[in-house]
Protein backbone atom coordinates (compact mmCIF):
# COMPACT_ATOMS: atom_id res chain seq x y z
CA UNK A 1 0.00 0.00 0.00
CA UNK A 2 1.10 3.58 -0.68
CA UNK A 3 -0.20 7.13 0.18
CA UNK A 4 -0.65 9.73 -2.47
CA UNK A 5 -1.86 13.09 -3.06
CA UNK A 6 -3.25 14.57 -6.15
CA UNK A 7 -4.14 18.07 -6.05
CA UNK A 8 -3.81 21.64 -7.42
CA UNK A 9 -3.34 24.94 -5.67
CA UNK A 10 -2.49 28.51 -6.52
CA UNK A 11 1.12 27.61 -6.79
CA UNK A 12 0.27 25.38 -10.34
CA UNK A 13 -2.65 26.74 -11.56
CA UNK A 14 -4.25 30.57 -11.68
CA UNK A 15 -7.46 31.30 -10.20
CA UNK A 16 -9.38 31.16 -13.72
CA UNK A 17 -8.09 27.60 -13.99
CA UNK A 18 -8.69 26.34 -10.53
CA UNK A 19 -12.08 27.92 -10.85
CA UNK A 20 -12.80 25.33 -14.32
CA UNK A 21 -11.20 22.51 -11.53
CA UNK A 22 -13.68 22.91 -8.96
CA UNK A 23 -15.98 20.21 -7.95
CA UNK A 24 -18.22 19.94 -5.33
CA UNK A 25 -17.46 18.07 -2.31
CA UNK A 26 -21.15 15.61 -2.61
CA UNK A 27 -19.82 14.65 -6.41
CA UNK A 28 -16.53 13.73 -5.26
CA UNK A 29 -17.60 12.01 -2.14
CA UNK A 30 -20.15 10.18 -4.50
CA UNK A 31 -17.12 9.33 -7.07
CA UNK A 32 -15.40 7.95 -4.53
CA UNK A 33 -17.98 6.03 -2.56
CA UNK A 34 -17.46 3.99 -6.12
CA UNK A 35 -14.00 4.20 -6.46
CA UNK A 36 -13.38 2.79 -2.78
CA UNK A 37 -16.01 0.22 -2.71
CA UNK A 38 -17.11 -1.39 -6.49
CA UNK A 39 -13.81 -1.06 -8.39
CA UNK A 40 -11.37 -1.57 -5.28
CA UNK A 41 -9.24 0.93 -6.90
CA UNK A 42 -8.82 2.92 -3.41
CA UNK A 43 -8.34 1.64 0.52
CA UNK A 44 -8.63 4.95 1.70
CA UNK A 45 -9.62 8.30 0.57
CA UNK A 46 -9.68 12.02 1.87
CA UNK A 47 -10.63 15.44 -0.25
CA UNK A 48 -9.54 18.41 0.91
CA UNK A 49 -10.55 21.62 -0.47
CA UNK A 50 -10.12 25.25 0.36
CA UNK A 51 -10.65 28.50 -1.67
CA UNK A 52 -6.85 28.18 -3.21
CA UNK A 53 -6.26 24.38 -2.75
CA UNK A 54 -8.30 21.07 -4.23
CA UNK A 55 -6.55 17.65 -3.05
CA UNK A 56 -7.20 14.32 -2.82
CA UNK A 57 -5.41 12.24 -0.45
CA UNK A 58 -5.39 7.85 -0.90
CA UNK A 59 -4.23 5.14 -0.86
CA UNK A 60 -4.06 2.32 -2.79
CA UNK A 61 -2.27 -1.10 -3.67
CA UNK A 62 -1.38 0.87 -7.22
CA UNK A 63 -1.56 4.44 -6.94
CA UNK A 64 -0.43 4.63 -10.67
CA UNK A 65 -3.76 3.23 -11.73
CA UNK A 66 -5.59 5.01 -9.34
CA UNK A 67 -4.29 8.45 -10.23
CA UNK A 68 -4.86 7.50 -13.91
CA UNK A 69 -8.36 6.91 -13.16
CA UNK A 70 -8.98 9.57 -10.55
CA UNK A 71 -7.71 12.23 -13.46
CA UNK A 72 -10.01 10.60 -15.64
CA UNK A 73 -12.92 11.12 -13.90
CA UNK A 74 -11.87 14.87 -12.93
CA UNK A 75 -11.67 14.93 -16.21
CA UNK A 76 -15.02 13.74 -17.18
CA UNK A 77 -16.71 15.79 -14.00
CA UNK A 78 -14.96 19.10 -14.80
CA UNK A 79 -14.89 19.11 -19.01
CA UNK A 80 -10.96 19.91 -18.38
CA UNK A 81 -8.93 17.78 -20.67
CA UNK A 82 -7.06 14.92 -18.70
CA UNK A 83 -3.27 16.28 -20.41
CA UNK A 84 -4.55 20.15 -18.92
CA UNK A 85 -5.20 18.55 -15.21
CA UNK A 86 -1.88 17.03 -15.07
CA UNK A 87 -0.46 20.46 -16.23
CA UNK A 88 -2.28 22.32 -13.56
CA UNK A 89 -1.72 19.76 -10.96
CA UNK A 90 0.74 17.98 -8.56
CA UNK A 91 1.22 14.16 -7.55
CA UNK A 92 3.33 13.39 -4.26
CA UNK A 93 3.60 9.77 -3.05
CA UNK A 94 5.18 8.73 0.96
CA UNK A 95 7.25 10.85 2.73
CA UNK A 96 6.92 13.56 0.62
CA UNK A 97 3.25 13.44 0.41
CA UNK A 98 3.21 13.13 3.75
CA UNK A 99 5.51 15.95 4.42
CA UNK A 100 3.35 18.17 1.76
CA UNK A 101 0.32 17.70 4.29
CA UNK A 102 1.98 18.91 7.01
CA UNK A 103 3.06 22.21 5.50
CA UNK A 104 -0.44 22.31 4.69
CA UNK A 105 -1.82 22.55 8.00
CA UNK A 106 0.95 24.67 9.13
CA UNK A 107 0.31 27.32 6.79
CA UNK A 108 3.63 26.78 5.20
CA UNK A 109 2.22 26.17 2.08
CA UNK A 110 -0.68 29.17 1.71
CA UNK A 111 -0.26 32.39 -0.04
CA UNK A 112 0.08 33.88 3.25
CA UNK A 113 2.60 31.82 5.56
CA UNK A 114 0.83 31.21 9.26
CA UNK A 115 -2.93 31.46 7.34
CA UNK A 116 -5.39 31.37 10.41
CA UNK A 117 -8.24 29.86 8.63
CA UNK A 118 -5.98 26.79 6.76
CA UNK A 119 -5.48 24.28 10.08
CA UNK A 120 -9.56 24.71 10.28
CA UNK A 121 -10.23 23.76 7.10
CA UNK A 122 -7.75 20.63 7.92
CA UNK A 123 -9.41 20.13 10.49
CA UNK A 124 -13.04 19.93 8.44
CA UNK A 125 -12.15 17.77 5.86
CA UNK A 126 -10.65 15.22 8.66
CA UNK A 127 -13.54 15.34 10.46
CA UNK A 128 -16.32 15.96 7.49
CA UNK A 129 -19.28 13.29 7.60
CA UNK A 130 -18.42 12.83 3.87
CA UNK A 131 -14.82 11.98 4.74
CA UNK A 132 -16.02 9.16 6.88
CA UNK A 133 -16.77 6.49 4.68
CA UNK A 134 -13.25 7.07 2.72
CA UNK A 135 -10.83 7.46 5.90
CA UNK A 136 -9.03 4.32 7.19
CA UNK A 137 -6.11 3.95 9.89
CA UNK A 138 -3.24 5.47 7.91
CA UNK A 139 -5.79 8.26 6.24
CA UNK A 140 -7.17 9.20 10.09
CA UNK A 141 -3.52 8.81 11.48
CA UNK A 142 -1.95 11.12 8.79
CA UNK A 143 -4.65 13.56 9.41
CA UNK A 144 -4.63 13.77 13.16
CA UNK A 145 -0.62 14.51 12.61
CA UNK A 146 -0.74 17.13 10.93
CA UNK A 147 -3.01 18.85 12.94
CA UNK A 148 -0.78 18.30 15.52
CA UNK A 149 1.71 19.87 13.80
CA UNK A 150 -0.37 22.73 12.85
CA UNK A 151 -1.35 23.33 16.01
CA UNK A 152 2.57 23.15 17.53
CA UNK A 153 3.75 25.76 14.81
CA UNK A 154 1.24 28.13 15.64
CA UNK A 155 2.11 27.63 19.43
CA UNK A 156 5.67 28.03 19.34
CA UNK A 157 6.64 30.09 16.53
CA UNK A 158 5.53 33.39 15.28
CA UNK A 159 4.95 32.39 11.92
CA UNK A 160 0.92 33.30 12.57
CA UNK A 161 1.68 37.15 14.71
CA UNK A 162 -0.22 39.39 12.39
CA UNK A 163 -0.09 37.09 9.55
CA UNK A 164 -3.17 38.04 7.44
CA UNK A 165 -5.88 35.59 6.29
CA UNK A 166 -6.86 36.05 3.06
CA UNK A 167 -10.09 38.24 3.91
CA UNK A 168 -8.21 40.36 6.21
CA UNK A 169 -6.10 41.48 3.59
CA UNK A 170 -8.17 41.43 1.14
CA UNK A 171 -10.19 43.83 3.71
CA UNK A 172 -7.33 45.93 3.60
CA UNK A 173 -6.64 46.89 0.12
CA UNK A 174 -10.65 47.79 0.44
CA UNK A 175 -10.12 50.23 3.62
CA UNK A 176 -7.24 51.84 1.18
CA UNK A 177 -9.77 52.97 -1.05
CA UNK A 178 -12.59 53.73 1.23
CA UNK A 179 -10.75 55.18 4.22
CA UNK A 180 -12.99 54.90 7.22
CA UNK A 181 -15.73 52.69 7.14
CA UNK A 182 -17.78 54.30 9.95
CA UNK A 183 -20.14 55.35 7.25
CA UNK A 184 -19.96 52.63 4.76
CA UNK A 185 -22.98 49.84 4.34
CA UNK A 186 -21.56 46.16 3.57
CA UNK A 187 -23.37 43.35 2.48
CA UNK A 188 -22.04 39.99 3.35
CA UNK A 189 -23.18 37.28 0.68
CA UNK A 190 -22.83 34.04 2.68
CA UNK A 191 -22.63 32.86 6.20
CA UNK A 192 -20.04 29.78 5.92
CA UNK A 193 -16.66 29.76 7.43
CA UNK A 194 -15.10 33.00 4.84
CA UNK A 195 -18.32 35.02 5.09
CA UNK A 196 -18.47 34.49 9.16
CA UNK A 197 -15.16 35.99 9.24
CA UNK A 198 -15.10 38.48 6.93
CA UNK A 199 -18.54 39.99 9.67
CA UNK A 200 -16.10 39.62 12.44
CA UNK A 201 -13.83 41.92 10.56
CA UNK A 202 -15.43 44.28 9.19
CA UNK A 203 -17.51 44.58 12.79
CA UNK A 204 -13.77 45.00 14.30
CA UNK A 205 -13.06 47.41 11.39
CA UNK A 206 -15.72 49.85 12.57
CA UNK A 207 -17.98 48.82 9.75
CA UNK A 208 -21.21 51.24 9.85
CA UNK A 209 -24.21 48.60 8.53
CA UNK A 210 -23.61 45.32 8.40
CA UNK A 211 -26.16 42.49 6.54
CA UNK A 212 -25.66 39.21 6.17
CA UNK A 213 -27.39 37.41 4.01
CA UNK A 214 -27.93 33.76 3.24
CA UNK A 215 -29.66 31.13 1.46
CA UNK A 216 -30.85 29.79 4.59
CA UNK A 217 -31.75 32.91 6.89
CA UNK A 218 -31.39 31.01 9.58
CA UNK A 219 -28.06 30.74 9.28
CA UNK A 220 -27.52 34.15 8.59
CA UNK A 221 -29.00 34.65 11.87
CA UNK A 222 -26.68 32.74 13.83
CA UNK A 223 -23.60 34.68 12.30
CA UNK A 224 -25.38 38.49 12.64
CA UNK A 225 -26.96 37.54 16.12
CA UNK A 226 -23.26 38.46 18.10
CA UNK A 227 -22.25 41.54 15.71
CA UNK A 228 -25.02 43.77 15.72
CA UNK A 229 -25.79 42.82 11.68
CA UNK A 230 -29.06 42.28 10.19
CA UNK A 231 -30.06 39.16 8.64
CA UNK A 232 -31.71 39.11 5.34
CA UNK A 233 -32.09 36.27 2.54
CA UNK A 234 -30.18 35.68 -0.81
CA UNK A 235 -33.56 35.74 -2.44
CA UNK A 236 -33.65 39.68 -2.12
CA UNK A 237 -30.25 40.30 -3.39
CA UNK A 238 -31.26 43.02 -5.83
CA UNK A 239 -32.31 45.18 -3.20
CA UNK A 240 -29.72 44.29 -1.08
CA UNK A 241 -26.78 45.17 -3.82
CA UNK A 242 -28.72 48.57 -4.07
CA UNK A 243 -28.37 49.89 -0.31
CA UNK A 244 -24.20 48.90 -0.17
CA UNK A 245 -20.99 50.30 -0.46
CA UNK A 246 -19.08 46.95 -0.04
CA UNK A 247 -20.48 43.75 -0.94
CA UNK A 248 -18.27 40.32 0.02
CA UNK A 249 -19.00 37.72 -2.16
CA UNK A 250 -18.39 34.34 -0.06
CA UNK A 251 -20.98 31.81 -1.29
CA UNK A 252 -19.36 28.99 -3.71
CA UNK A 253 -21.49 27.71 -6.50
CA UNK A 254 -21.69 26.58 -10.04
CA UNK A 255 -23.08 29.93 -11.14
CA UNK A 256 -21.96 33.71 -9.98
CA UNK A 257 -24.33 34.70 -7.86
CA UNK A 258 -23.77 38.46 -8.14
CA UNK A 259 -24.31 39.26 -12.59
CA UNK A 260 -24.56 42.49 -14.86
CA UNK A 261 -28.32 41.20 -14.62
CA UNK A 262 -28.53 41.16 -10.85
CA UNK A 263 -27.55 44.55 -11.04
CA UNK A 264 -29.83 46.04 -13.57
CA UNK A 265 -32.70 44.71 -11.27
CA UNK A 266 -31.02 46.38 -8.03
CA UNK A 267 -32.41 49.91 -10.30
CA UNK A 268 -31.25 53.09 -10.44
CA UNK A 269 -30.82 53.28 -6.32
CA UNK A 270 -26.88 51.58 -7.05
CA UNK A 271 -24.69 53.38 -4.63
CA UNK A 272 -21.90 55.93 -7.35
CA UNK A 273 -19.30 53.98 -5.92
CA UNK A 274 -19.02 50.18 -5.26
CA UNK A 275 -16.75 47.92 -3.99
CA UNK A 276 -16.88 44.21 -4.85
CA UNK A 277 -14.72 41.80 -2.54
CA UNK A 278 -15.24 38.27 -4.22
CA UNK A 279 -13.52 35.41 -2.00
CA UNK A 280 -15.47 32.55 -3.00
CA UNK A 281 -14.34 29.69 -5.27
CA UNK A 282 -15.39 29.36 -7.78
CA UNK A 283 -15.95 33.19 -7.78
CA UNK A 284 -19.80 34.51 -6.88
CA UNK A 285 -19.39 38.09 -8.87
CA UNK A 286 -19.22 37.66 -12.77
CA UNK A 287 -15.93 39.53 -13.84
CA UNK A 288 -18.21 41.38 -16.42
CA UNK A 289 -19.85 43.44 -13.28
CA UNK A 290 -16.38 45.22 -13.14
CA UNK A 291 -17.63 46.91 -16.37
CA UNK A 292 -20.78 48.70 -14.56
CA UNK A 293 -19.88 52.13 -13.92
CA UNK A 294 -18.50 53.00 -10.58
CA UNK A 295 -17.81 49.54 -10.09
CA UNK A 296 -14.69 48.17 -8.43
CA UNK A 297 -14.18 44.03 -8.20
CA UNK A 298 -11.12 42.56 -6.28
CA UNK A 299 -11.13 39.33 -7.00
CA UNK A 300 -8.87 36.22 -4.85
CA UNK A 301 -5.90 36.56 -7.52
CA UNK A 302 -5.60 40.37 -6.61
CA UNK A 303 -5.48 39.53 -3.41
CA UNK A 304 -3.04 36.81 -3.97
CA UNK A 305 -0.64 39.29 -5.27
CA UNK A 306 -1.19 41.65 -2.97
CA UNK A 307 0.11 39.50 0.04
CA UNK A 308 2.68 37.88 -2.01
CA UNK A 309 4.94 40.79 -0.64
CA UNK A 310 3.96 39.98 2.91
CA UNK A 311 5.70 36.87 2.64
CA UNK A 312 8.90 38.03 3.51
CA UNK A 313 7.66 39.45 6.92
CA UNK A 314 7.80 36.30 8.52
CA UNK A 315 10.39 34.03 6.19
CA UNK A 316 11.96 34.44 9.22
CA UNK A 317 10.22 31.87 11.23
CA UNK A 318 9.74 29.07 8.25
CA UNK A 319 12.83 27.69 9.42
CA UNK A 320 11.91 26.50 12.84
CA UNK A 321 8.30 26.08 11.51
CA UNK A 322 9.79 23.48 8.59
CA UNK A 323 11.58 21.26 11.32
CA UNK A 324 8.72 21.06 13.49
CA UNK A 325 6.98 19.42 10.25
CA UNK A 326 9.72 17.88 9.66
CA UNK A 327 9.72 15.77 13.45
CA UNK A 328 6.07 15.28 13.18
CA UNK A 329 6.41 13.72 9.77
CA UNK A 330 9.34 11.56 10.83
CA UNK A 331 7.12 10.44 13.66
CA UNK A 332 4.50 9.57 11.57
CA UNK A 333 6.70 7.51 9.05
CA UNK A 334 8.12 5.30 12.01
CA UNK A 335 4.43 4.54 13.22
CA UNK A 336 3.26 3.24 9.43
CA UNK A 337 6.42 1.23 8.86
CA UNK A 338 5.65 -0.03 12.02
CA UNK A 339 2.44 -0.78 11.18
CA UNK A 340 3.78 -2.44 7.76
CA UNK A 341 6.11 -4.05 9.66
CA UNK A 342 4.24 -5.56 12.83
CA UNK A 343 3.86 -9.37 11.79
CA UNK A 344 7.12 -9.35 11.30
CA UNK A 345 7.65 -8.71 14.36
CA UNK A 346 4.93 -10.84 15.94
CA UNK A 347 6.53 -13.78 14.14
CA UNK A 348 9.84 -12.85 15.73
CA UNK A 349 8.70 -12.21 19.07
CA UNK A 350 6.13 -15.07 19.60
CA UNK A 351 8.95 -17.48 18.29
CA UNK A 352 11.55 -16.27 20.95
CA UNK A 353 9.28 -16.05 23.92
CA UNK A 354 7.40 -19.04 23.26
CA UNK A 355 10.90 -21.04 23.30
CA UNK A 356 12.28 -19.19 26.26
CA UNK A 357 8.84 -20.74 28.08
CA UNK A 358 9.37 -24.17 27.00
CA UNK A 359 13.16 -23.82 28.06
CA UNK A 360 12.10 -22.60 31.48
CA UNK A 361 9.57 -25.21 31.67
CA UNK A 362 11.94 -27.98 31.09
CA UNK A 363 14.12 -26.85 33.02
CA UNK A 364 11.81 -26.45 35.67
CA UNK A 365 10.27 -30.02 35.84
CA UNK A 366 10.54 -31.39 39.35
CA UNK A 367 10.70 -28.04 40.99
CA UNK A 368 7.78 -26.61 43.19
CA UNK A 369 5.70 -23.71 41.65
CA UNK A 370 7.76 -20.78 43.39
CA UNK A 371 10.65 -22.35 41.84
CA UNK A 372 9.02 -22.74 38.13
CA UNK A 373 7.30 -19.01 38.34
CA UNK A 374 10.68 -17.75 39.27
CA UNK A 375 12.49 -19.20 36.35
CA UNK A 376 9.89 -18.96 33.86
CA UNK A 377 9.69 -14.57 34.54
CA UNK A 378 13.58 -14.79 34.59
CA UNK A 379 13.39 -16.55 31.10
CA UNK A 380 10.83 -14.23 29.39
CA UNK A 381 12.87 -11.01 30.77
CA UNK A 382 15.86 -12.47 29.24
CA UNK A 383 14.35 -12.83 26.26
CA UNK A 384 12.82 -9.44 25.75
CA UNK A 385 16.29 -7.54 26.63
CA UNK A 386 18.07 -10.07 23.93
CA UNK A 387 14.81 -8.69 22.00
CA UNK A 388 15.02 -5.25 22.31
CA UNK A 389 17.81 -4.16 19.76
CA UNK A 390 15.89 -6.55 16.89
CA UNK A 391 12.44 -5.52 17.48
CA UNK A 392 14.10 -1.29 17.11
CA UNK A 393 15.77 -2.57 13.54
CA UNK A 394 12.83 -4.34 12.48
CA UNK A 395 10.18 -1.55 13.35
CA UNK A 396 12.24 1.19 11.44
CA UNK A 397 13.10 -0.99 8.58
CA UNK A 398 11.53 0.47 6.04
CA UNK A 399 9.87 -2.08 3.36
CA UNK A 400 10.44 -0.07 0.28
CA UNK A 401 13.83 -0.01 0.15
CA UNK A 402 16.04 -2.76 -0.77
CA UNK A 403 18.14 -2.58 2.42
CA UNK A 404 14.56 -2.74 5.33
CA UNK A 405 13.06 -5.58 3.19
CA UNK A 406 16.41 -7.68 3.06
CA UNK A 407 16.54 -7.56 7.15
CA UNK A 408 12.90 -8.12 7.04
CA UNK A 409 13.41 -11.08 4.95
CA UNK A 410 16.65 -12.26 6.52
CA UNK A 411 14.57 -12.28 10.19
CA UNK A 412 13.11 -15.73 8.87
CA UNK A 413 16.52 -17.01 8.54
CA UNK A 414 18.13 -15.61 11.56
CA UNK A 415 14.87 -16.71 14.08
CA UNK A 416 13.23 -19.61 12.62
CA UNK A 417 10.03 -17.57 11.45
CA UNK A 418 8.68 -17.73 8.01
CA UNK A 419 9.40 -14.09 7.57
CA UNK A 420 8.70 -14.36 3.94
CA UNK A 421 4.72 -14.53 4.51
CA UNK A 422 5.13 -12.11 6.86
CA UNK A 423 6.82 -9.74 4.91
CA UNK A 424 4.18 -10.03 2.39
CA UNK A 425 0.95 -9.66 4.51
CA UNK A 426 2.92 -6.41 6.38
CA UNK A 427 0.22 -3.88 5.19
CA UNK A 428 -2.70 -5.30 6.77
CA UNK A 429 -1.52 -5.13 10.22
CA UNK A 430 -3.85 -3.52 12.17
CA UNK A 431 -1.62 -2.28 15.16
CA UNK A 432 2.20 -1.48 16.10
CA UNK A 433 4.40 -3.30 18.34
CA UNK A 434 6.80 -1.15 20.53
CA UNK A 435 10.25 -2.29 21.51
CA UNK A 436 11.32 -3.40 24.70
């Protein structure tokens, strides 16, 4: 078995691009539901999307075939040619895949190092009832890790002090424009995870009306209830888009929700100056409404090159940040070649401590029972110190290599174990076995 990731990100492909990429999280939990179960061409299988990142993290017995056929069917799902998806994409297998993950969750691989919202979207797809059904030992291990790691960058580095998200700086190059926003209306279109935020700061900012609105009000009403903002439906956006200044577009869906259309039905009331702040991906404001007069649109690709230049600010703490994910992936790497390697062991183990009982017991025929207890714990403990140093080479072997699978192999010879079938069935071991 081997873990992969396939996956593109602002660093391969441009926001137009990533925006033809996009599938929704039901159709790929749905593909893979298939993929996992009828065709057996998956043992495991996490997605994990955020608005600059679509991955998909497996693994399989050949994860040649199954990245052949998972392009395919992006392919197929998207109308993006299968040669253009492996253009605009990125395949990393062990270690390195493992390693990618990691800087993931510790914002070493966003746009803006030390993100605050990336460990939390982690965090979701680990935890996301459509993730269930796809997520096996190694997929639930590797995810726990790195938000472990995510969580121990943020604590002891600085890599996240006054790091802008995304929709704080994006919020930003908005202020520079408007100035104070004690007098300014925004409209908030969408009350997920971005457009929560994005209330929070613009509340913090001093924002003078804030609305929220939804396509379930209710949910609206849960994010405006703490900020003072009203909560109104997506169904009256026209009206809406007429009484704001600033209007955040943070709803993801197949179709822009805000259109050249939308806005001739908003009337003549349209504020002489707007501000469009689209964060959602795919986007939720049509480019064309930058053509409306008085219209400005920032898009996520202006704001990606906007905070490219804040990079620098904290390059100084990527150093510690990249050994901490470093340790945590090392850690992880010893547990699954444990785990590959645990009947192995077992064969080893149960082989020398089985014959260190029958020694004691033969020697301890005609004794009384203090005597045969006594020589029996004296024989196991002897046993499992003469075990120790084996049982440490044999859990870090690593199977892959030509070197860990020739003193897996050679364990047979050397203990009278048929280390051979062992080595074999490795992968489906459920558990690890610790030295000593």
């Amino acid at each position: 078995m081997e873990l992969f990731v396939l996956g593109t990100s602002q660093s391969v492909a441009s926001a137009a691009m990533r925006e033809r990429l996009h599938v929704d999280l039901q159709e790929v939990s749905e593909a893979l539901v298939h993929l996992l179960t009828e065709r057996g061409v998956l043992v495991e299988a996490v997605p994990l999307s955020t608005c600059a990142r679509l991955e998909l993290y497996g693994v399989a017995s050949d994860p040649d075939r199954a990245l052949r056929i998972v392009t395919r069917l992006m392919a197929r799902r998207t109308g993006v040619s299968s040669a253009e998806i492996r253009e605009h994409s990125y395949t990393l297998r062990g270690d390195v895949a493992v390693r990618h993950l990691f800087r993931v969750a510790a914002g070493l691989d966003s746009v803006v190092h030390g993100e605050a919202q990336i460990l939390g979207q982690v965090r979701e797809a680990a935890h996301h009832p459509l993730s269930t059904h796809g997520k096996g030992p190694v997929l639930h291990r590797l995810f726990e890790s790195a938000l472990s790691a995510g969580k121990k960058v943020r604590t002891d580095t600085e890599i996240g002090r006054g790091a802008a998200s995304l929709a704080s700086a994006a919020l930003s190059m908005v202020q520079r424009d408007l100035g104070s926003l004690g007098s300014a209306s925004a409209l908030v279109l969408g009350a997920g995870e971005t457009g929560a935020l994005m209330a929070r700061l613009l509340r913090k900012a001093g924002i003078g009306r804030l609305v929220v609105a939804n396509r379930t009000e209710e949910t609206a009403k849960d994010v405006a209830s703490g900020l003072g903002a009203e909560a109104r439906s997506l169904s009256e956006l026209p009206a809406l888009l007429a009484e704001a200044d600033l209007v955040i577009g943070a709803v993801t869906g197949t179709e822009p929700l805000v259109t050249p259309e939308v806005l001739a039905a908003a009337g003549p009331g349209l504020r002489v100056r707007q501000y469009y702040l689209d964060l959602a991906h795919p986007r939720s404001i049509d480019r064309s409404v930058a053509d409306a007069p008085g219209v400005r649109v920032i898009d996520l690709q202006a704001v990606f090159d906007r905070v490219e230049t804040a990079r620098n600010a904290r390059a100084a703490q990527v150093p510690q940040a990249e050994r901490i994910v470093l340790e945590h992936a090392e850690v992880f790497a010893r547990w699954l070649r444990s785990r590959e390697n645990v009947k192995v062991l077992r064969a080893v183990r149960s082989q020398v401590l089985d014959l260190a009982r029958d020694e004691a017991a033969r020697f301890a025929k005609g004794r009384s029972e203090h005597e045969k207890e006594a020589m029996t714990r004296f024989a196991r403990t002897l046993a499992r110190t003469l075990l120790h140093q084996p049982t440490v080479a044999l859990r870090d072997a690593d199977p892959s290599s030509a070197e860990g699978r020739a003193l897996l192999e050679s364990a047979g010879r050397l203990f009278g174990v048929l280390a051979d079938e062992a080595v074999a069935d490795a992968a489906e071991a459920p558990e690890v076995v610790e030295a000593g």
